[in-house]
C-alpha atoms as a PDB file:
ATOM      1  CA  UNK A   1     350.289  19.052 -93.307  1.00  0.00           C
ATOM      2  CA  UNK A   2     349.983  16.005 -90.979  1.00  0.00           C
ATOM      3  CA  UNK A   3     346.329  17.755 -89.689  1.00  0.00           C
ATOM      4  CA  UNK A   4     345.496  18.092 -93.833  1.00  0.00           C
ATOM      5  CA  UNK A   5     346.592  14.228 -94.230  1.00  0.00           C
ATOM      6  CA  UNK A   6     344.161  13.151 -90.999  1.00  0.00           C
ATOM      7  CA  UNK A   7     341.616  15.051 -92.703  1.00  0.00           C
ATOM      8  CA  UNK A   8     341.726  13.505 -95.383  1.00  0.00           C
ATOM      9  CA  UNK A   9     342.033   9.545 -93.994  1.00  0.00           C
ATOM     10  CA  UNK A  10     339.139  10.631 -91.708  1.00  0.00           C
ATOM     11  CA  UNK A  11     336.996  11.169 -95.189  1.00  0.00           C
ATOM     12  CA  UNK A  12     337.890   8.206 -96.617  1.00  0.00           C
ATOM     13  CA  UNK A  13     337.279   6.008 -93.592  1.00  0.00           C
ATOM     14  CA  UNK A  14     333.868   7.685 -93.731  1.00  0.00           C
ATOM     15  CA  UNK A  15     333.188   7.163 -97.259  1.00  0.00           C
ATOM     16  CA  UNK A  16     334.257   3.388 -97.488  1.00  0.00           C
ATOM     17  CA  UNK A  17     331.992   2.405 -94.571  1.00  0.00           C
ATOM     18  CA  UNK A  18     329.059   2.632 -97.191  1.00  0.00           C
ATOM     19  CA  UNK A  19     330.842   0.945-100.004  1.00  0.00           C
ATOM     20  CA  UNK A  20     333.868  -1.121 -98.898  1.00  0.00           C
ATOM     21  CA  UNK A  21     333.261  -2.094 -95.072  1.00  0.00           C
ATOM     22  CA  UNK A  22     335.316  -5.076 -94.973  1.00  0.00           C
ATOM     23  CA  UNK A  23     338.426  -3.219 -96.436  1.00  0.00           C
ATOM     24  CA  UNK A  24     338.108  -0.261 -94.444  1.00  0.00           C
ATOM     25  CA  UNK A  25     337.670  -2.493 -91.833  1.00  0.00           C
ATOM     26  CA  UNK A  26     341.151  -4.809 -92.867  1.00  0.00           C
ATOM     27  CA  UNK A  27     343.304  -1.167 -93.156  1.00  0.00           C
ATOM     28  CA  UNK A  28     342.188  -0.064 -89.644  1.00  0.00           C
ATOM     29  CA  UNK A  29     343.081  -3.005 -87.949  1.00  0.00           C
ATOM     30  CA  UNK A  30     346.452  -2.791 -89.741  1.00  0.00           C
ATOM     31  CA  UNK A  31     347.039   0.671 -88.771  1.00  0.00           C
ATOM     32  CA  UNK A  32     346.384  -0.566 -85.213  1.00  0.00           C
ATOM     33  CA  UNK A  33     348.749  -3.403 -85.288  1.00  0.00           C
ATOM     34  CA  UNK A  34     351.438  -1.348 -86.887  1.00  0.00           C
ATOM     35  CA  UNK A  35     354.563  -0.196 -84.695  1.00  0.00           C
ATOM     36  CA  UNK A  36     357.379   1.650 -84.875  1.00  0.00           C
ATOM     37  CA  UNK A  37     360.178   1.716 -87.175  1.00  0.00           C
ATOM     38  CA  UNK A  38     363.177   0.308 -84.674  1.00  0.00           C
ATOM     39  CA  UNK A  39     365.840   2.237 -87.218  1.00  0.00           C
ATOM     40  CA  UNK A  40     363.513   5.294 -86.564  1.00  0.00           C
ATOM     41  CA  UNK A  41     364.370   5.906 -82.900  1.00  0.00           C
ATOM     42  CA  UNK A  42     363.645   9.795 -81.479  1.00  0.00           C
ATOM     43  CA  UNK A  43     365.885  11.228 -79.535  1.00  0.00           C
ATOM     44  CA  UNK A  44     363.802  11.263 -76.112  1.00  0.00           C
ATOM     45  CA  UNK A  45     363.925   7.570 -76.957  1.00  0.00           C
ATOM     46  CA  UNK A  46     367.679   7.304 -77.177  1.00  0.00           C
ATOM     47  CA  UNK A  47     368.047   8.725 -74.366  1.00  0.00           C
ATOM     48  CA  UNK A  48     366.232   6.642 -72.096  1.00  0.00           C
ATOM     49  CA  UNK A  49     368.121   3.387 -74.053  1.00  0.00           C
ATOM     50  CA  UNK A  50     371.423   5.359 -73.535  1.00  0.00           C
ATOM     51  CA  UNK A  51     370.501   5.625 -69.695  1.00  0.00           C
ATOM     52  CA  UNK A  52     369.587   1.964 -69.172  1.00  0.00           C
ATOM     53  CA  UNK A  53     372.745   1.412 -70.994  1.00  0.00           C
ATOM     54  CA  UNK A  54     374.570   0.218 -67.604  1.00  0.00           C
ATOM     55  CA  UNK A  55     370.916  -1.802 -66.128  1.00  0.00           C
ATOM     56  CA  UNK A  56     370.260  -3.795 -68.976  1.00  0.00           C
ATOM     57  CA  UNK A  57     374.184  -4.825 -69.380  1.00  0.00           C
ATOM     58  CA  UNK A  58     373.026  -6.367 -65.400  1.00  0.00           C
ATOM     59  CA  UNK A  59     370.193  -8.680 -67.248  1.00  0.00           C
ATOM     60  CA  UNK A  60     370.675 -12.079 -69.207  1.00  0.00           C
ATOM     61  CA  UNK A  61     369.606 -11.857 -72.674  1.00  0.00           C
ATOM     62  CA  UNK A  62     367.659 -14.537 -73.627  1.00  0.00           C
ATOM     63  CA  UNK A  63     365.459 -14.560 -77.163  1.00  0.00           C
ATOM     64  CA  UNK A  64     362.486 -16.801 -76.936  1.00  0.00           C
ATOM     65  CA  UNK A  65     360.882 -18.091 -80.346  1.00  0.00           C
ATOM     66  CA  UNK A  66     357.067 -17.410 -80.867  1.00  0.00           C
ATOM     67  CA  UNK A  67     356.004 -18.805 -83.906  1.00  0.00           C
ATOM     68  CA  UNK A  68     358.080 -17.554 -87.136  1.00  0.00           C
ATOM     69  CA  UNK A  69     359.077 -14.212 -84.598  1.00  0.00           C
ATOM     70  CA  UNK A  70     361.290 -13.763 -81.315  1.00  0.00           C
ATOM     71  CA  UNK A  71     360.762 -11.884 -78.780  1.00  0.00           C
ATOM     72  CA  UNK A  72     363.805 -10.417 -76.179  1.00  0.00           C
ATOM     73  CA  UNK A  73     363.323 -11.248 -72.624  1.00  0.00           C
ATOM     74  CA  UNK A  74     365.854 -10.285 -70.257  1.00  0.00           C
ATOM     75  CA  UNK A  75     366.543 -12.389 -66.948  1.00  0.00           C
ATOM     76  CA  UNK A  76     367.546  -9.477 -63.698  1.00  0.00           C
ATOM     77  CA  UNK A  77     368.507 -11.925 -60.602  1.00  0.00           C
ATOM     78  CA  UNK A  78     369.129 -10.683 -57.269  1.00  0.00           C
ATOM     79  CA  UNK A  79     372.600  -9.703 -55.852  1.00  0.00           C
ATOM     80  CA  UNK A  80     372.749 -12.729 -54.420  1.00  0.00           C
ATOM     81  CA  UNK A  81     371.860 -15.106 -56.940  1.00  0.00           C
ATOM     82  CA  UNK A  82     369.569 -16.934 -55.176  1.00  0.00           C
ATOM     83  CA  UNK A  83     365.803 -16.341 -55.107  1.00  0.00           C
ATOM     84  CA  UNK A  84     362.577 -18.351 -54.421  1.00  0.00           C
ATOM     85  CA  UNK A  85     359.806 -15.987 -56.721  1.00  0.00           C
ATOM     86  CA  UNK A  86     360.004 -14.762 -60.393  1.00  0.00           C
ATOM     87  CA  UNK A  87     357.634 -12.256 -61.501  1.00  0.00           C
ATOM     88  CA  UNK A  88     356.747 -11.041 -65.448  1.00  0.00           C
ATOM     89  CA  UNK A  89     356.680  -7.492 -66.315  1.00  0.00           C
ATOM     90  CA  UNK A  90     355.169  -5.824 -69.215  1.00  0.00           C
ATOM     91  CA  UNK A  91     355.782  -2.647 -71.038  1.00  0.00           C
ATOM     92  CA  UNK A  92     353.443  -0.553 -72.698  1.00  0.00           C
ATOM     93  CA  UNK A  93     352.426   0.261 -76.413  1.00  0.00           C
ATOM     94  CA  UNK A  94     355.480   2.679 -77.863  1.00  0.00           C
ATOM     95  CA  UNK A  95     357.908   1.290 -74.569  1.00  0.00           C
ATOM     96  CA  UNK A  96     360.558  -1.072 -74.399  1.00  0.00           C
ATOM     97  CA  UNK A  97     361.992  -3.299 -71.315  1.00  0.00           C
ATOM     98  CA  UNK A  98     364.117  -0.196 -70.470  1.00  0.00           C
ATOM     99  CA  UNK A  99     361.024   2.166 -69.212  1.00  0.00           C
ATOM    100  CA  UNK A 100     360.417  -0.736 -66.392  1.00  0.00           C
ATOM    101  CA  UNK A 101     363.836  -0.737 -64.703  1.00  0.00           C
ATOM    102  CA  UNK A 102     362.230   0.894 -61.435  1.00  0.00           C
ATOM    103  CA  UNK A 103     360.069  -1.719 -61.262  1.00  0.00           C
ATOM    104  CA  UNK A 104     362.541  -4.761 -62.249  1.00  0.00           C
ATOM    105  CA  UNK A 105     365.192  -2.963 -59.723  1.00  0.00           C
ATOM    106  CA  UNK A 106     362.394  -2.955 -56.942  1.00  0.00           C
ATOM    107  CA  UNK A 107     361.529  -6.307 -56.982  1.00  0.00           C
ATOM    108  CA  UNK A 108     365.125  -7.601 -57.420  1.00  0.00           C
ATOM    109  CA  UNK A 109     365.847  -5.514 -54.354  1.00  0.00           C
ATOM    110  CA  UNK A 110     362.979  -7.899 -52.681  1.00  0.00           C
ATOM    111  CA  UNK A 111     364.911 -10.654 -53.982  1.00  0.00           C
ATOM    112  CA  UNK A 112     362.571 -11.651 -56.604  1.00  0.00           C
ATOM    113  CA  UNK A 113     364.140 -13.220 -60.096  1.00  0.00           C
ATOM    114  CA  UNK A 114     362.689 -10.469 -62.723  1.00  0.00           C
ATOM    115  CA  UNK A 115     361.788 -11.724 -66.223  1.00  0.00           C
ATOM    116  CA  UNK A 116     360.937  -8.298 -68.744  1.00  0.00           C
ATOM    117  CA  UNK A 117     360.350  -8.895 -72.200  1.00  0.00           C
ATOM    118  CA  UNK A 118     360.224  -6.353 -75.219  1.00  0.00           C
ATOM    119  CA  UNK A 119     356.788  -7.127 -76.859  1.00  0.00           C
ATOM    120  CA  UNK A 120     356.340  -7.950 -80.618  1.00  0.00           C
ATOM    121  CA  UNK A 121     357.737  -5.027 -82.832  1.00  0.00           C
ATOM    122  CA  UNK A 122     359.106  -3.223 -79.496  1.00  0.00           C
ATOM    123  CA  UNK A 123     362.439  -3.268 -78.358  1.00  0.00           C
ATOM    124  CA  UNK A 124     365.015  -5.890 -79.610  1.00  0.00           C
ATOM    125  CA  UNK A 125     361.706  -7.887 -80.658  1.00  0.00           C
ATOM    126  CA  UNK A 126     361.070  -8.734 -84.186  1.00  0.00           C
ATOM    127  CA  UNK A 127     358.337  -7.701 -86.057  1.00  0.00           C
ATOM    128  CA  UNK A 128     356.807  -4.569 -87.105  1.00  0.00           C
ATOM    129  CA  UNK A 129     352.885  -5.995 -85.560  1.00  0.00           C
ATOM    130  CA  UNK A 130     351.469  -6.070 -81.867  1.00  0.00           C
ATOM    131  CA  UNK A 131     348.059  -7.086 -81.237  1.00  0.00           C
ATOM    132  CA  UNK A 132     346.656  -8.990 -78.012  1.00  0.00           C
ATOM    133  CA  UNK A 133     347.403 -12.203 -79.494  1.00  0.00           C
ATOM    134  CA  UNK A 134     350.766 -12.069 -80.358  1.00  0.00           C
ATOM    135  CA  UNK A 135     351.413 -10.320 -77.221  1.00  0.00           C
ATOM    136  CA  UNK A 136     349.598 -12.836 -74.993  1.00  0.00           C
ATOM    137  CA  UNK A 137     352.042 -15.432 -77.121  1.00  0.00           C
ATOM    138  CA  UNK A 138     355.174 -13.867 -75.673  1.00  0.00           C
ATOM    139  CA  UNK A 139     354.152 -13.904 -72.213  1.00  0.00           C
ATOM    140  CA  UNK A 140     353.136 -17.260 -72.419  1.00  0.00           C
ATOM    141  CA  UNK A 141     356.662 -18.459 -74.377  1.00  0.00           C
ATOM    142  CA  UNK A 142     358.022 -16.496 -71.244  1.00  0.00           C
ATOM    143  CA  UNK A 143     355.695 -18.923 -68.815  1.00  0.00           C
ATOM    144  CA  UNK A 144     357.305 -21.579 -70.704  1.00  0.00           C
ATOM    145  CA  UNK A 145     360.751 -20.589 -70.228  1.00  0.00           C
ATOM    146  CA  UNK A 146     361.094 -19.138 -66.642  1.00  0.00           C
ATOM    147  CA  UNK A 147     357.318 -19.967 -65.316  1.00  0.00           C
ATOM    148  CA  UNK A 148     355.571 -20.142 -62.980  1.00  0.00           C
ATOM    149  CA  UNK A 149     355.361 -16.409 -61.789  1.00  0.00           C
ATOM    150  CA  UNK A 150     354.862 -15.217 -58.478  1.00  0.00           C
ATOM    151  CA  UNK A 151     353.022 -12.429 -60.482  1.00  0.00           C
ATOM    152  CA  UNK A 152     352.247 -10.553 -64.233  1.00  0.00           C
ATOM    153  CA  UNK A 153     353.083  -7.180 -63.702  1.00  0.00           C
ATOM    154  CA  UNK A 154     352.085  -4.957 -66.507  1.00  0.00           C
ATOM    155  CA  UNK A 155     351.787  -1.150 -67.440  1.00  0.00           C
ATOM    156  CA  UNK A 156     349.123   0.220 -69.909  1.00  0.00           C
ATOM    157  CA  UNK A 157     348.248  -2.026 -72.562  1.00  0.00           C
ATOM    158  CA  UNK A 158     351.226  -4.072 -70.844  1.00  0.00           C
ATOM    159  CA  UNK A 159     348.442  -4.475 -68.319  1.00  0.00           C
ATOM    160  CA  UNK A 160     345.791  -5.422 -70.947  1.00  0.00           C
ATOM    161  CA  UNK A 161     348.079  -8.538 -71.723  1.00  0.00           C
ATOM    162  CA  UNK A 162     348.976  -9.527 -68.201  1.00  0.00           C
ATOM    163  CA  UNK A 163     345.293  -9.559 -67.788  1.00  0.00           C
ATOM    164  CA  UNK A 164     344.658 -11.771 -70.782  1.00  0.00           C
ATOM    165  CA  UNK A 165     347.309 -13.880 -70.378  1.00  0.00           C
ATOM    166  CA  UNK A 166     346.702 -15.204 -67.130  1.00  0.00           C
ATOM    167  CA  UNK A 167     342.890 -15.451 -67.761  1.00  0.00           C
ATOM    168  CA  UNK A 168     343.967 -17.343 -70.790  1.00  0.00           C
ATOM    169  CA  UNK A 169     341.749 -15.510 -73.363  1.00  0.00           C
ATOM    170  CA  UNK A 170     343.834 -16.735 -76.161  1.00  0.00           C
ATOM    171  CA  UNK A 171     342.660 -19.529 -78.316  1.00  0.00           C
ATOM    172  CA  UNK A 172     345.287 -22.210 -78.239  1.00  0.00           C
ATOM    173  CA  UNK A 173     347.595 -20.407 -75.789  1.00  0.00           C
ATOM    174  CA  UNK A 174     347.614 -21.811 -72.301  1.00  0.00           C
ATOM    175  CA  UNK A 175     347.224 -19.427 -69.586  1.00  0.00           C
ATOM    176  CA  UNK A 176     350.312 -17.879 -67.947  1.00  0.00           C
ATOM    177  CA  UNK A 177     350.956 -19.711 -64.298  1.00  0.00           C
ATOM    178  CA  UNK A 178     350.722 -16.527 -62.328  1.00  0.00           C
ATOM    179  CA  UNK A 179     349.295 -16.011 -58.735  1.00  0.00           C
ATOM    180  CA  UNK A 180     348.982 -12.036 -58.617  1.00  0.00           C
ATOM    181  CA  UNK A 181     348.553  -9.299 -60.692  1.00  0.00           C
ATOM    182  CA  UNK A 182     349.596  -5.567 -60.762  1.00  0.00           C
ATOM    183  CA  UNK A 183     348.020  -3.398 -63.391  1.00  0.00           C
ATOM    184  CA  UNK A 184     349.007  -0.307 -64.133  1.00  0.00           C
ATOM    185  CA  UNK A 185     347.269   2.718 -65.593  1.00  0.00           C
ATOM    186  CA  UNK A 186     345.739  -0.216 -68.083  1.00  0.00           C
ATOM    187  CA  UNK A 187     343.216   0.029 -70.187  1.00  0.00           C
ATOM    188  CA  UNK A 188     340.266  -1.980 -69.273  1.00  0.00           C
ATOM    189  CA  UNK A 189     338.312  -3.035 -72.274  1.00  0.00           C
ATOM    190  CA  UNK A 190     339.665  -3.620 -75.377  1.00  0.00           C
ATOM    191  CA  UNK A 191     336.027  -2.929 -77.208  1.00  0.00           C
ATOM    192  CA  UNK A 192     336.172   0.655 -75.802  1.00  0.00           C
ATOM    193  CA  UNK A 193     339.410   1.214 -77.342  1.00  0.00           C
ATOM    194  CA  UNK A 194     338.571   0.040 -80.666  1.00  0.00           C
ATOM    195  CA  UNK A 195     335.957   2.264 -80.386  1.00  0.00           C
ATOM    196  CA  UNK A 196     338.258   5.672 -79.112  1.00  0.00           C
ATOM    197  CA  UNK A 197     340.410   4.357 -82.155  1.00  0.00           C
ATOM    198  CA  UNK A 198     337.280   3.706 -84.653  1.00  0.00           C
ATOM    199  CA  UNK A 199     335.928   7.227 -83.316  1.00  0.00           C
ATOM    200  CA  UNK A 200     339.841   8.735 -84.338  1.00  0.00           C
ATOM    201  CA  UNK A 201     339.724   7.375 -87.467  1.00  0.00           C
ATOM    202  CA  UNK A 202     335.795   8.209 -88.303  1.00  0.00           C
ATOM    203  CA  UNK A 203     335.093   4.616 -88.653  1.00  0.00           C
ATOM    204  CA  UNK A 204     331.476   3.607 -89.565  1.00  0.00           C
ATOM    205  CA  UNK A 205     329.746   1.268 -87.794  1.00  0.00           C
ATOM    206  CA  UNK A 206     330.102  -1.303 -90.543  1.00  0.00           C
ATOM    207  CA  UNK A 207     333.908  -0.980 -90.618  1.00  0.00           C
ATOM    208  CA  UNK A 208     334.044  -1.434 -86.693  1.00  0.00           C
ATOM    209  CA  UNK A 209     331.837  -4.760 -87.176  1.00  0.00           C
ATOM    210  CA  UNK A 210     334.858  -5.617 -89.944  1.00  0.00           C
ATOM    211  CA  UNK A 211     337.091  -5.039 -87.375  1.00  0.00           C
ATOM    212  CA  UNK A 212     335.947  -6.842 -84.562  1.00  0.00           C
ATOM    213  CA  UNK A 213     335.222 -10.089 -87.147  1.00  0.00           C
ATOM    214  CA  UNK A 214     339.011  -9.474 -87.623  1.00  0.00           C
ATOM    215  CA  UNK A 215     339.744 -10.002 -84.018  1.00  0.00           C
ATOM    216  CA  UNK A 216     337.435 -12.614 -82.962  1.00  0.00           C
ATOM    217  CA  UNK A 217     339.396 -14.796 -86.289  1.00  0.00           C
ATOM    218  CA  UNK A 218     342.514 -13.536 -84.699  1.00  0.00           C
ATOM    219  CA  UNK A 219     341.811 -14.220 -80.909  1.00  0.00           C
ATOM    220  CA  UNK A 220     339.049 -17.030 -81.352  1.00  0.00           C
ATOM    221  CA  UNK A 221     337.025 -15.260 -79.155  1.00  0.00           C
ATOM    222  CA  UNK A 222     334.711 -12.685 -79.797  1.00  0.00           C
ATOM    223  CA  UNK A 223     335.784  -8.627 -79.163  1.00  0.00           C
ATOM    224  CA  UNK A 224     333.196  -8.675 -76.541  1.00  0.00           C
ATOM    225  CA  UNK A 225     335.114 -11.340 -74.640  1.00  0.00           C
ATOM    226  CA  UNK A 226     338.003  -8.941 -73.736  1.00  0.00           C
ATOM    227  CA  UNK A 227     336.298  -7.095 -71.245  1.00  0.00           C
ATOM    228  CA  UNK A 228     338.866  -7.065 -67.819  1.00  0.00           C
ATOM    229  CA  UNK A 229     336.252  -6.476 -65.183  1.00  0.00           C
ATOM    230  CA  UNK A 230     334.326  -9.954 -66.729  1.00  0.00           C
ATOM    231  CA  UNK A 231     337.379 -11.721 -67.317  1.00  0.00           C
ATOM    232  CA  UNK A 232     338.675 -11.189 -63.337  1.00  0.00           C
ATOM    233  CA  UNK A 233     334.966 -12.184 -62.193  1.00  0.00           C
ATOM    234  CA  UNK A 234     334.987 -15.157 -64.030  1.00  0.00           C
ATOM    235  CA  UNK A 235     338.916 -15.672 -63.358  1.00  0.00           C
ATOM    236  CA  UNK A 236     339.236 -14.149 -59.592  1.00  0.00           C
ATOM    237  CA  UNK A 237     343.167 -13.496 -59.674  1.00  0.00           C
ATOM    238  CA  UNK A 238     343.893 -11.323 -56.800  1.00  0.00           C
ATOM    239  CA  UNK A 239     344.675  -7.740 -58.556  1.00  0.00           C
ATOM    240  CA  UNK A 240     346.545  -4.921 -57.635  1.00  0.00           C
ATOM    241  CA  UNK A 241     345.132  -2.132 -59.725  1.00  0.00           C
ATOM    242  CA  UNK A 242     347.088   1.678 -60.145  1.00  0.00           C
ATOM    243  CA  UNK A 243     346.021   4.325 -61.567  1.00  0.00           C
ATOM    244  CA  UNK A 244     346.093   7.955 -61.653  1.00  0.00           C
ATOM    245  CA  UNK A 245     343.286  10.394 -61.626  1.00  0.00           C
ATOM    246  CA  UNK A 246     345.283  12.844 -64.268  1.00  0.00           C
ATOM    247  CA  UNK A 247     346.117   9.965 -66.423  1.00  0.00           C
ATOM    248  CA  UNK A 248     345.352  11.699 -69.965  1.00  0.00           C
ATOM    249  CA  UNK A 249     346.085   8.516 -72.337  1.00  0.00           C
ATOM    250  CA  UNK A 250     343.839   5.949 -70.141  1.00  0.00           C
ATOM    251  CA  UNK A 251     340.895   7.037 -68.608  1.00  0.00           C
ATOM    252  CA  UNK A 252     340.416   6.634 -65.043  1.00  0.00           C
ATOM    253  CA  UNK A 253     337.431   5.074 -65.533  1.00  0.00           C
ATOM    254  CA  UNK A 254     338.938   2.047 -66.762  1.00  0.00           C
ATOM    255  CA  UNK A 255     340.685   1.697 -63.549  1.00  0.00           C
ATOM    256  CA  UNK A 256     336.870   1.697 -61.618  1.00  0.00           C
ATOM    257  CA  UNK A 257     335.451  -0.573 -64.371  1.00  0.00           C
ATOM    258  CA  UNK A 258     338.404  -3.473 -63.573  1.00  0.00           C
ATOM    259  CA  UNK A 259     337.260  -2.641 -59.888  1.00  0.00           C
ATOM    260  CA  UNK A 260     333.777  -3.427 -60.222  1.00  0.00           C
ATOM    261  CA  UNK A 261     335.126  -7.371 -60.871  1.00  0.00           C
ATOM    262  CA  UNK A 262     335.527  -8.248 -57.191  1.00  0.00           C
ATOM    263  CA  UNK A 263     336.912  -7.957 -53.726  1.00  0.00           C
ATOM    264  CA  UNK A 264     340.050  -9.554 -54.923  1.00  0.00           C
ATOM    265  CA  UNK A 265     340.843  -6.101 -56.735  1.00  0.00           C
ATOM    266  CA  UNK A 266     342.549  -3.798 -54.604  1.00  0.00           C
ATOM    267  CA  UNK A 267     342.341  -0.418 -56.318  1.00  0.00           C
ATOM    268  CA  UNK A 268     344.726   2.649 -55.203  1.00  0.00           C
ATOM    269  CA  UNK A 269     344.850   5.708 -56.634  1.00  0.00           C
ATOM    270  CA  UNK A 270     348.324   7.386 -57.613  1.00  0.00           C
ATOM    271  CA  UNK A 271     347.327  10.767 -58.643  1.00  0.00           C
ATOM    272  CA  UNK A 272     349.467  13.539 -59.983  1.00  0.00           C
ATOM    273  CA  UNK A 273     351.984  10.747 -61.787  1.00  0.00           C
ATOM    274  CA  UNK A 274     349.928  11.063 -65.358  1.00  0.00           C
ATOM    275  CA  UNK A 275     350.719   8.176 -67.486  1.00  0.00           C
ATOM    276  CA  UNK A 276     354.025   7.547 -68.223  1.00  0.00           C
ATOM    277  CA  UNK A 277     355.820   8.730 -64.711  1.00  0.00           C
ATOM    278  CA  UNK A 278     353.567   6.178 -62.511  1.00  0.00           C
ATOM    279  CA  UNK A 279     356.160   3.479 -63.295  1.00  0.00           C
ATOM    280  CA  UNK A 280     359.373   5.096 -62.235  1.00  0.00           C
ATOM    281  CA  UNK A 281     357.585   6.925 -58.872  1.00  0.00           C
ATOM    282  CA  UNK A 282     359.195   5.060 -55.781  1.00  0.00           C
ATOM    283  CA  UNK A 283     355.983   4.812 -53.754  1.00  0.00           C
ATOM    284  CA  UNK A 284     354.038   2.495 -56.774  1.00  0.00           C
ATOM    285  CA  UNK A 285     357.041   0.457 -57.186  1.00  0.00           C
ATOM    286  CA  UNK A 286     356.745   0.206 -53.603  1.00  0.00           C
ATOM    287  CA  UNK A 287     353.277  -0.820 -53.142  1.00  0.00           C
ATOM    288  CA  UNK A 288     353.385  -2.981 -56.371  1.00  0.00           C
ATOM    289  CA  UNK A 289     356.448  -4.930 -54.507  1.00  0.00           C
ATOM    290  CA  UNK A 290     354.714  -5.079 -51.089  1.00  0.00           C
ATOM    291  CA  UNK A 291     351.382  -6.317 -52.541  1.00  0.00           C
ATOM    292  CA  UNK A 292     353.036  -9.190 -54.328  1.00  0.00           C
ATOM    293  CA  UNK A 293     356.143 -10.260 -51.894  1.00  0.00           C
ATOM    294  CA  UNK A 294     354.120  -9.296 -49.154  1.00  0.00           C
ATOM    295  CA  UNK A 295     353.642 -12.878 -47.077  1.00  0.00           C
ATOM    296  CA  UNK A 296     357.140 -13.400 -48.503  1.00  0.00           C
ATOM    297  CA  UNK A 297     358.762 -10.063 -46.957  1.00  0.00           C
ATOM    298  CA  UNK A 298     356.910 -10.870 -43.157  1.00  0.00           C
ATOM    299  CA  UNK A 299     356.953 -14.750 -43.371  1.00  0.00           C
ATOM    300  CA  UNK A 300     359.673 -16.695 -41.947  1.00  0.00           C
ATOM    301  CA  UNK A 301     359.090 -19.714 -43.948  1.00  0.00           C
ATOM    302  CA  UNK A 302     358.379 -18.940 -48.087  1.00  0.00           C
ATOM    303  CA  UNK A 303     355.880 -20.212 -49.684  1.00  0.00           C
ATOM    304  CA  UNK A 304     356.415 -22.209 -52.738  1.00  0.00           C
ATOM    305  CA  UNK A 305     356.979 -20.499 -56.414  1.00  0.00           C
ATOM    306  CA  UNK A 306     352.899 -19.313 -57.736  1.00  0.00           C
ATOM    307  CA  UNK A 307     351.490 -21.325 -55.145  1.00  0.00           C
ATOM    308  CA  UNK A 308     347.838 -20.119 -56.799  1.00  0.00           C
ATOM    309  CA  UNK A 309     349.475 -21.185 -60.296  1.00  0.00           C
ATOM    310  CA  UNK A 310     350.014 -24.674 -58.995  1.00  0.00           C
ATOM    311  CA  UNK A 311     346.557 -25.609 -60.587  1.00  0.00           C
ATOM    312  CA  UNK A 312     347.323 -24.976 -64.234  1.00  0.00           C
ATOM    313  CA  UNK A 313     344.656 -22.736 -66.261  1.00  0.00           C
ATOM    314  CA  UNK A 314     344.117 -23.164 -69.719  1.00  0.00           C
ATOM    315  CA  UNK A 315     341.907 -21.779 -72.181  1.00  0.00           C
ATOM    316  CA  UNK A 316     339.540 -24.855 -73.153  1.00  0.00           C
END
């Protein structure tokens, strides 16, 4: 039945390119934005939330307002209480805070203050939307509240925002105060997805043009803009970039194109972790750590707080 109802959407997306554009267009985008029912949770899901249970009960809960939404952040300290770096992590599209908790534990184990945040309509977040610029909004009312950031960490299109963010692609949003980055089996450009997603739905070419008008009004920039190998050339963060060759939901080849930007990107492949188990496997929670505490882990003396976010980066 749901392969009959595809079918069927596929047609009409194909028909209304040749007499409705704009609306076909306006639909897709909405189906893009559109998450998950939070009262709808599957049981796989519920059982990742049930065994986080005890971790997340560790975290403050803070809710941060972003325009008329909030969004959940949750504040892991060290042991000790005291610290000298906080970094930003990310989830993906269809995650939550809880699939990071390797990655939070890791660098609290470093000694790092860990900020993670539920993204619009994920989580404890409000909202039923998430597109770049909403999500780019919550990591910057993050920056506001417990910025600057040693580092953005970010997995899938988690990575895609941390990216953005700290670029400050965002009309109107300042950039995120971050000195690293960590991407992690993250989509690259956001024009080739809207084209995997226009080529899904069978989306004329006249319906894609809708949608990227939709996004440029959105974003104020224009779809082209939010390319991650031109945004880290013109923005040379330094970048750790994971990724694993049997990734099935993100292309490898988006890891190579975010490459291509620079010497400052330090790709490393991961292989045989797929897509989803990259972010609990101990060895990329242990690189991700050592690449951005590194100078802190052998220095005697530390460094100040985002020492490359001391010059602050807007979007002008």
């Amino acid at each position: 039945m749901a392969s009959f109802a595809l079918t069927m959407t596929r047609g009409l997306f194909g028909m209304a390119d040749a007499v409705a554009p704009s609306l076909a267009g306006r639909i897709a985008f909405e189906l893009f934005c559109r998450t998950s029912d939070p009262a709808k949770i599957l049981a796989a899901e519920k059982r990742v939330i049930d065994r986080a249970a005890p971790f997340m009960a560790e975290a403050r809960h803070h809710r941060l307002t972003v325009g008329r939404s909030c969004v959940s952040a949750y504040e892991f300290r060290p042991q000790s209480g005291r610290y000298s770096r906080t970094v930003l992590v990310i989830h993906g599209w269809r995650s939550r805070a809880e699939h990071m908790r390797h990655l939070v534990d890791g660098f609290r184990d470093a000694g790092a203050r860990v900020i993670a945040i539920d993204l619009p309509g994920h989580g404890k977040s409000s909202g039923r939307r998430l597109n770049m610029a909403n999500a780019v909004a919550a990591a910057q009312a993050a920056d506001l509240w417990f910025g600057p950031f040693e580092a953005v960490v970010g997995h899938s299109f988690g990575g895609a925002v941390a990216i953005n963010a700290v670029v400050g692609s965002i009309a109107d949003v300042p950039a995120v105060r971050a000195g690293r980055l960590v991407v992690i089996a993250a989509p690259s450009s956001m024009p080739m997805v809207f084209e995997d997603f226009g080529r899904f739905l069978n989306l004329g070419p006249r319906s894609q043009t809708a949608i990227a008008d939709i996004v440029e009004r959105f974003a104020g920039s224009p779809l082209s803009a939010f390319v991650g190998k031109d945004q880290l050339e013109q923005d040379p963060v330094e970048t750790l970039v994971l990724h694993a060759a049997d990734d099935k939901e993100v292309s490898p080849d988006h890891a190579r194109q975010l490459s291509a930007a620079g010497r400052h990107i330090d790709l490393r492949w991961v292989n045989g972790l797929g897509h989803r188990r990259i972010i609990s496997d101990p060895s990329v929670v242990v690189q991700a750590v050592d690449f951005v505490l590194r100078d802190a882990l052998d220095a005697t003396t530390p460094r100040p707080v985002g020492a490359r976010a001391a010059t602050s980066r807007t979007k002008s």
